[in-house]
C-alpha atoms as a PDB file:
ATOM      1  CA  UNK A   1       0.000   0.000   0.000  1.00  0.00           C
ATOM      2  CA  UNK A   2       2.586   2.207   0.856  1.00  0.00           C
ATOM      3  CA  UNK A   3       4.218   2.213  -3.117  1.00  0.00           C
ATOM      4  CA  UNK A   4       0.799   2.567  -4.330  1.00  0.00           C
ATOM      5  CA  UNK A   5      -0.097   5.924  -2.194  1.00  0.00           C
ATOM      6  CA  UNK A   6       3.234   7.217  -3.018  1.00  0.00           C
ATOM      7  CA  UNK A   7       3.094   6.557  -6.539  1.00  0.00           C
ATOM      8  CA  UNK A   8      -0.701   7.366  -6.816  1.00  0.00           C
ATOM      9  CA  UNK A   9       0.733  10.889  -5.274  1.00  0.00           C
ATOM     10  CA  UNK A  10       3.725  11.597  -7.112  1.00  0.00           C
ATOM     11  CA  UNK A  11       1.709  11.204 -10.858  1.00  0.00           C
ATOM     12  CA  UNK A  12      -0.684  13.373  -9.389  1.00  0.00           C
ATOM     13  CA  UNK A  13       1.373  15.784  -9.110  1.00  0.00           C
ATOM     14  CA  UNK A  14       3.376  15.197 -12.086  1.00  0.00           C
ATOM     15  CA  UNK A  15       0.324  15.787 -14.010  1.00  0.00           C
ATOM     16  CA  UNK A  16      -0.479  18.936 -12.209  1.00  0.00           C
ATOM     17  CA  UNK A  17       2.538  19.954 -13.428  1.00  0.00           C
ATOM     18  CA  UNK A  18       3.854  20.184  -9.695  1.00  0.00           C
ATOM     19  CA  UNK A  19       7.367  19.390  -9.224  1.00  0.00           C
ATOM     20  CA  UNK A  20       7.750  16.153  -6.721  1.00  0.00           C
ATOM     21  CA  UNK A  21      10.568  13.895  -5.547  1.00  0.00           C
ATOM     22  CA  UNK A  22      10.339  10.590  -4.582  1.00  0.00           C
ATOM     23  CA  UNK A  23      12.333   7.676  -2.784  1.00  0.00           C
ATOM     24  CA  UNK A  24      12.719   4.209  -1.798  1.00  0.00           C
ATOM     25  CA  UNK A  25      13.716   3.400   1.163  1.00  0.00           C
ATOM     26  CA  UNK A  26      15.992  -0.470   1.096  1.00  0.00           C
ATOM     27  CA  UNK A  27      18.064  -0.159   5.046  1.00  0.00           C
ATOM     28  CA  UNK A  28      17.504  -2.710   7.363  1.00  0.00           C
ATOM     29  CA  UNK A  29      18.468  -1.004  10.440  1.00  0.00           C
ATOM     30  CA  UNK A  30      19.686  -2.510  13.809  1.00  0.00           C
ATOM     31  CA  UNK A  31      17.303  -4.270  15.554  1.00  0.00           C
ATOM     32  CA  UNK A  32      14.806  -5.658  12.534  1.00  0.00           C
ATOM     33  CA  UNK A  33      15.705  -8.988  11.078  1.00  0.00           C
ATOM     34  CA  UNK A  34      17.186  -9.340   7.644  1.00  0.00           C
ATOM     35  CA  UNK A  35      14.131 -11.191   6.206  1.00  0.00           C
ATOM     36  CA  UNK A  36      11.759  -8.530   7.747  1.00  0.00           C
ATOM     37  CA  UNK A  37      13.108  -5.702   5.537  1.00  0.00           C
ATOM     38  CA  UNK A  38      12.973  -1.741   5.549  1.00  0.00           C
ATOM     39  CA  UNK A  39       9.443  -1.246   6.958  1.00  0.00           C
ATOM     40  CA  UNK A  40       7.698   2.081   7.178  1.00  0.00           C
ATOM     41  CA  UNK A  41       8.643   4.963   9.194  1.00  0.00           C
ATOM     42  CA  UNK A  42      12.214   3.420   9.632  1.00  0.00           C
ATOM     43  CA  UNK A  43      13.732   6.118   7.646  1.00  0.00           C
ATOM     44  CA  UNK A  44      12.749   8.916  10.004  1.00  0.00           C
ATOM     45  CA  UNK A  45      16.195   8.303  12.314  1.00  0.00           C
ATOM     46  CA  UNK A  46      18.082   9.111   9.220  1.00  0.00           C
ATOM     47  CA  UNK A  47      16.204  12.126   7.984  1.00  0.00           C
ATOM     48  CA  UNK A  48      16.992  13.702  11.491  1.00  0.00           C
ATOM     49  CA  UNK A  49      20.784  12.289  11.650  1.00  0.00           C
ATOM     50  CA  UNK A  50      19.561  10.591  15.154  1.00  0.00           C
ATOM     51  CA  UNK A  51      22.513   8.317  14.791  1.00  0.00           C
ATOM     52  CA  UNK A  52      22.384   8.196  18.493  1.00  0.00           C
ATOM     53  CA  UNK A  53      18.938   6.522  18.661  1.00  0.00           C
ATOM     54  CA  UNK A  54      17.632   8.876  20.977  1.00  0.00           C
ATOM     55  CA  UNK A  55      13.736   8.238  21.394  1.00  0.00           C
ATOM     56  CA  UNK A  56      14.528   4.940  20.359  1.00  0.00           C
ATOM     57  CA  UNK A  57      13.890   1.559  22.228  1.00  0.00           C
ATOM     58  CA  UNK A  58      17.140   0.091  20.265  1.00  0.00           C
ATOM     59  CA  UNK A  59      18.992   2.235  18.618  1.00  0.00           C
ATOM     60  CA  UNK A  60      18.780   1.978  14.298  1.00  0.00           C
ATOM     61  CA  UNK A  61      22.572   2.846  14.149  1.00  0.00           C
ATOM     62  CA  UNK A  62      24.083   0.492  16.655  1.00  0.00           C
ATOM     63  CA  UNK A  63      26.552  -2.471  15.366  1.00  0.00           C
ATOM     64  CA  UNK A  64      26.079  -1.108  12.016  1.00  0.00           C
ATOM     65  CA  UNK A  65      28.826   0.017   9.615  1.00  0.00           C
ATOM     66  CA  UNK A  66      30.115   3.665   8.968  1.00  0.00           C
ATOM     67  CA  UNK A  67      27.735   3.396   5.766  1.00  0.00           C
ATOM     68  CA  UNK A  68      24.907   4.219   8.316  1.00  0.00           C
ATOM     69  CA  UNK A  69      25.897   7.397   9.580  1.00  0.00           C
ATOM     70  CA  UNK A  70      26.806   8.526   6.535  1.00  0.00           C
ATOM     71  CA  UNK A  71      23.786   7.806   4.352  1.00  0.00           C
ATOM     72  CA  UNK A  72      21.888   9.947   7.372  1.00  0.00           C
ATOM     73  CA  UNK A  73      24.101  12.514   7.255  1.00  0.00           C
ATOM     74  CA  UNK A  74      22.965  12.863   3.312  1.00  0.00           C
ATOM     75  CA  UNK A  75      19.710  12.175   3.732  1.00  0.00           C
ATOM     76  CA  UNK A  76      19.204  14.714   5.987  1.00  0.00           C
ATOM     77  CA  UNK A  77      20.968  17.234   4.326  1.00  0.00           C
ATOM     78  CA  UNK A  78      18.578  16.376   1.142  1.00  0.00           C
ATOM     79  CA  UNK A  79      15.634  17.140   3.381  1.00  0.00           C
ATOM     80  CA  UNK A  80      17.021  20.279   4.550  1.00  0.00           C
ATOM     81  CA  UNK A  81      17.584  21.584   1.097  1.00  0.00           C
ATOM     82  CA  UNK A  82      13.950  20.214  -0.019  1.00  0.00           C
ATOM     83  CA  UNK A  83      12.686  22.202   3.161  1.00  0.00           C
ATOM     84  CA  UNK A  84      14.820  25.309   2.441  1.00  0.00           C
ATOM     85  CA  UNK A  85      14.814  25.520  -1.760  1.00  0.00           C
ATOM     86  CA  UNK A  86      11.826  22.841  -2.518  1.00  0.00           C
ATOM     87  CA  UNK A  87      14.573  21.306  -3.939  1.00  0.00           C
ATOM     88  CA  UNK A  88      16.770  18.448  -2.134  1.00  0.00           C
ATOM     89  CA  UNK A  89      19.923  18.510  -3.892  1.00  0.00           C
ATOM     90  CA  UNK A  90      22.007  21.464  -3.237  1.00  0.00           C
ATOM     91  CA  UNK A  91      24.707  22.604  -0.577  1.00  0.00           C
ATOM     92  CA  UNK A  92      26.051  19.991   1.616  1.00  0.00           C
ATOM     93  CA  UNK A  93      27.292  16.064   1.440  1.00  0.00           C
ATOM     94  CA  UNK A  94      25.180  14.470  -1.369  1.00  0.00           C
ATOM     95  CA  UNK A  95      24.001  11.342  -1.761  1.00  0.00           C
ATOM     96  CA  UNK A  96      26.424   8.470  -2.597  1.00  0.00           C
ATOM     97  CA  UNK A  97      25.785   7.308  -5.881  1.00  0.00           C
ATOM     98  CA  UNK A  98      23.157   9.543  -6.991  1.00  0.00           C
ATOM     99  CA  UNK A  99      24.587  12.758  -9.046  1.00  0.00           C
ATOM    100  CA  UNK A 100      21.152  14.861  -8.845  1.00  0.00           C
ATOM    101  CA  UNK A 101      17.738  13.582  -7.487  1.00  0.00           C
ATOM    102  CA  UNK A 102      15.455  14.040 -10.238  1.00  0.00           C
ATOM    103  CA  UNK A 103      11.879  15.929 -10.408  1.00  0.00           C
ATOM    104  CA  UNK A 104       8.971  12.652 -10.979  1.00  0.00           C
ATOM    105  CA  UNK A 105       8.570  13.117 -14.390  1.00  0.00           C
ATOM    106  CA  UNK A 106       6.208   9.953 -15.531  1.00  0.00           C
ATOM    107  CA  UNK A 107       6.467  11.408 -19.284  1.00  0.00           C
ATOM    108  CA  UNK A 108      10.041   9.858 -19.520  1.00  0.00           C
ATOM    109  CA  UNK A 109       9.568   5.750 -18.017  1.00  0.00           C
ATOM    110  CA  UNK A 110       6.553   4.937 -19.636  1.00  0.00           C
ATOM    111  CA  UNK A 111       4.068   5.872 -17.288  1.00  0.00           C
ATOM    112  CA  UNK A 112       6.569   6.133 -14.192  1.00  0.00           C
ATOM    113  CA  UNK A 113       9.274   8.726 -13.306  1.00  0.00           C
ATOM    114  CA  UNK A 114      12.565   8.043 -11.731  1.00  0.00           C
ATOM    115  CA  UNK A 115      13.534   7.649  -7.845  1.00  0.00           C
ATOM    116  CA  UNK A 116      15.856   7.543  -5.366  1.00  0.00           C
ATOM    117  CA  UNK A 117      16.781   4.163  -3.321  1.00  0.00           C
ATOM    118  CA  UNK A 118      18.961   4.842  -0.454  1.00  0.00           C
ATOM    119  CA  UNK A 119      20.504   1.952   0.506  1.00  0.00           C
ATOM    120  CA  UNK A 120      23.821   1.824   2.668  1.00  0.00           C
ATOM    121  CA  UNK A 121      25.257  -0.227  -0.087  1.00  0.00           C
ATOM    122  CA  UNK A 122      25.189   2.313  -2.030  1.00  0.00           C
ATOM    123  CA  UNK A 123      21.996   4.827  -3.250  1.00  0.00           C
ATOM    124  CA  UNK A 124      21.125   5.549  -7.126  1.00  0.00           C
ATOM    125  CA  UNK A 125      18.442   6.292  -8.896  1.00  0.00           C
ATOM    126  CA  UNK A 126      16.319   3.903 -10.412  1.00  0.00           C
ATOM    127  CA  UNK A 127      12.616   3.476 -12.623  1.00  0.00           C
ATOM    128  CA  UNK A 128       9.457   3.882 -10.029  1.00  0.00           C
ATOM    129  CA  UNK A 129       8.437   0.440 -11.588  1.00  0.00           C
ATOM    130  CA  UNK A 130       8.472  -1.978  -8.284  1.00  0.00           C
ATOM    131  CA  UNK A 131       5.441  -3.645  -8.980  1.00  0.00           C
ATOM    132  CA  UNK A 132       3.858  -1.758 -11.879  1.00  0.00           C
ATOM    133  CA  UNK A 133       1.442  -4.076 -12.738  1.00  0.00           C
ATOM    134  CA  UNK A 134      -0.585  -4.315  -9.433  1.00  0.00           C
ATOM    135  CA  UNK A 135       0.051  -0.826  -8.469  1.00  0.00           C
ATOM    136  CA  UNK A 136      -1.280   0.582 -11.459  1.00  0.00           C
ATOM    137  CA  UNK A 137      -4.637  -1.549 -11.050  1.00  0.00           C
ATOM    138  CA  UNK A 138      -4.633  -0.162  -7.932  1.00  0.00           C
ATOM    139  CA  UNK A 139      -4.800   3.436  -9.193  1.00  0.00           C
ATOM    140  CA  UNK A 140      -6.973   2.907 -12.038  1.00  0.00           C
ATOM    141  CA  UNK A 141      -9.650   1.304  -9.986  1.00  0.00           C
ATOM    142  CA  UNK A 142      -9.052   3.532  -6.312  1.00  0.00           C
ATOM    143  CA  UNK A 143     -12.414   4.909  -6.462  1.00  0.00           C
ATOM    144  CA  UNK A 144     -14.450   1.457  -6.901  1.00  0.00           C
ATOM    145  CA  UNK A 145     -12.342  -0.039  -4.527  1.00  0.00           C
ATOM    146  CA  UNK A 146     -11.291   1.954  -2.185  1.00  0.00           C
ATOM    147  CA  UNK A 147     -14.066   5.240  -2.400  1.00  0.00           C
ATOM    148  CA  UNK A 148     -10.899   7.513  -3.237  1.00  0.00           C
END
């Protein structure tokens, strides 16, 4: 559900002809098991640069590799350009990997527009087409299914 909203949004807005940046999220931070995956709202220690967990039952950062800090340290630099130009790339460390985060533009990947995936591995940019098939049912159909 969470690809679907996000991608539902970000064509939206595309459309509009409203600039919009979007991102994947593939870290599986301390304290979540391998097979469980990035889940939602695990990103949010990195977009602050909590690297010291605080608020945090365990701490995302702990017995992780230098990779971690890091990639927070870009990410939330990104957000702090987004917050201060509408526009995340800019002044500061950028994001391993990835030369320029691009505007959505669906007009270029037929039908879908280009991301970021932050991963500690190492982030680039890649086709918004995880699950195309289903996702775009999904929006084609939202308001018989869902009532939106």
């Amino acid at each position: 559900m969470m690809h679907y909203l996000r991608r539902r949004a970000s064509l939206a807005w595309h459309k509009a002809g409203l600039p919009s940046y979007s991102y994947l999220f593939d870290v599986v931070v301390n304290g979540v098991p391998d097979y469980v995956g990035a889940g939602h709202f695990q990103e949010v220690a990195f977009v602050f640069d909590n690297i010291n967990g605080d608020g945090y039952t365990t701490n995302p950062f702990a017995n992780r590799s230098a990779a971690y800090p890091a990639l927070a340290k870009s990410i939330s630099t990104a957000w702090v350009n987004f917050i201060v130009n509408l526009d995340p790339n800019g002044a500061g460390p950028g994001i391993e990997g990835v030369d320029s985060w691009p505007i959505y533009n669906a007009t270029l990947g037929g039908g879908v527009g280009k991301t970021v995936k932050f991963d500690t591995d190492g982030s680039s940019v890649v086709w918004d087409s995880y699950r195309a098939e289903g996702i775009n049912w999904m929006i084609e159909n939202a308001l018989a299914v869902f009532g939106n």
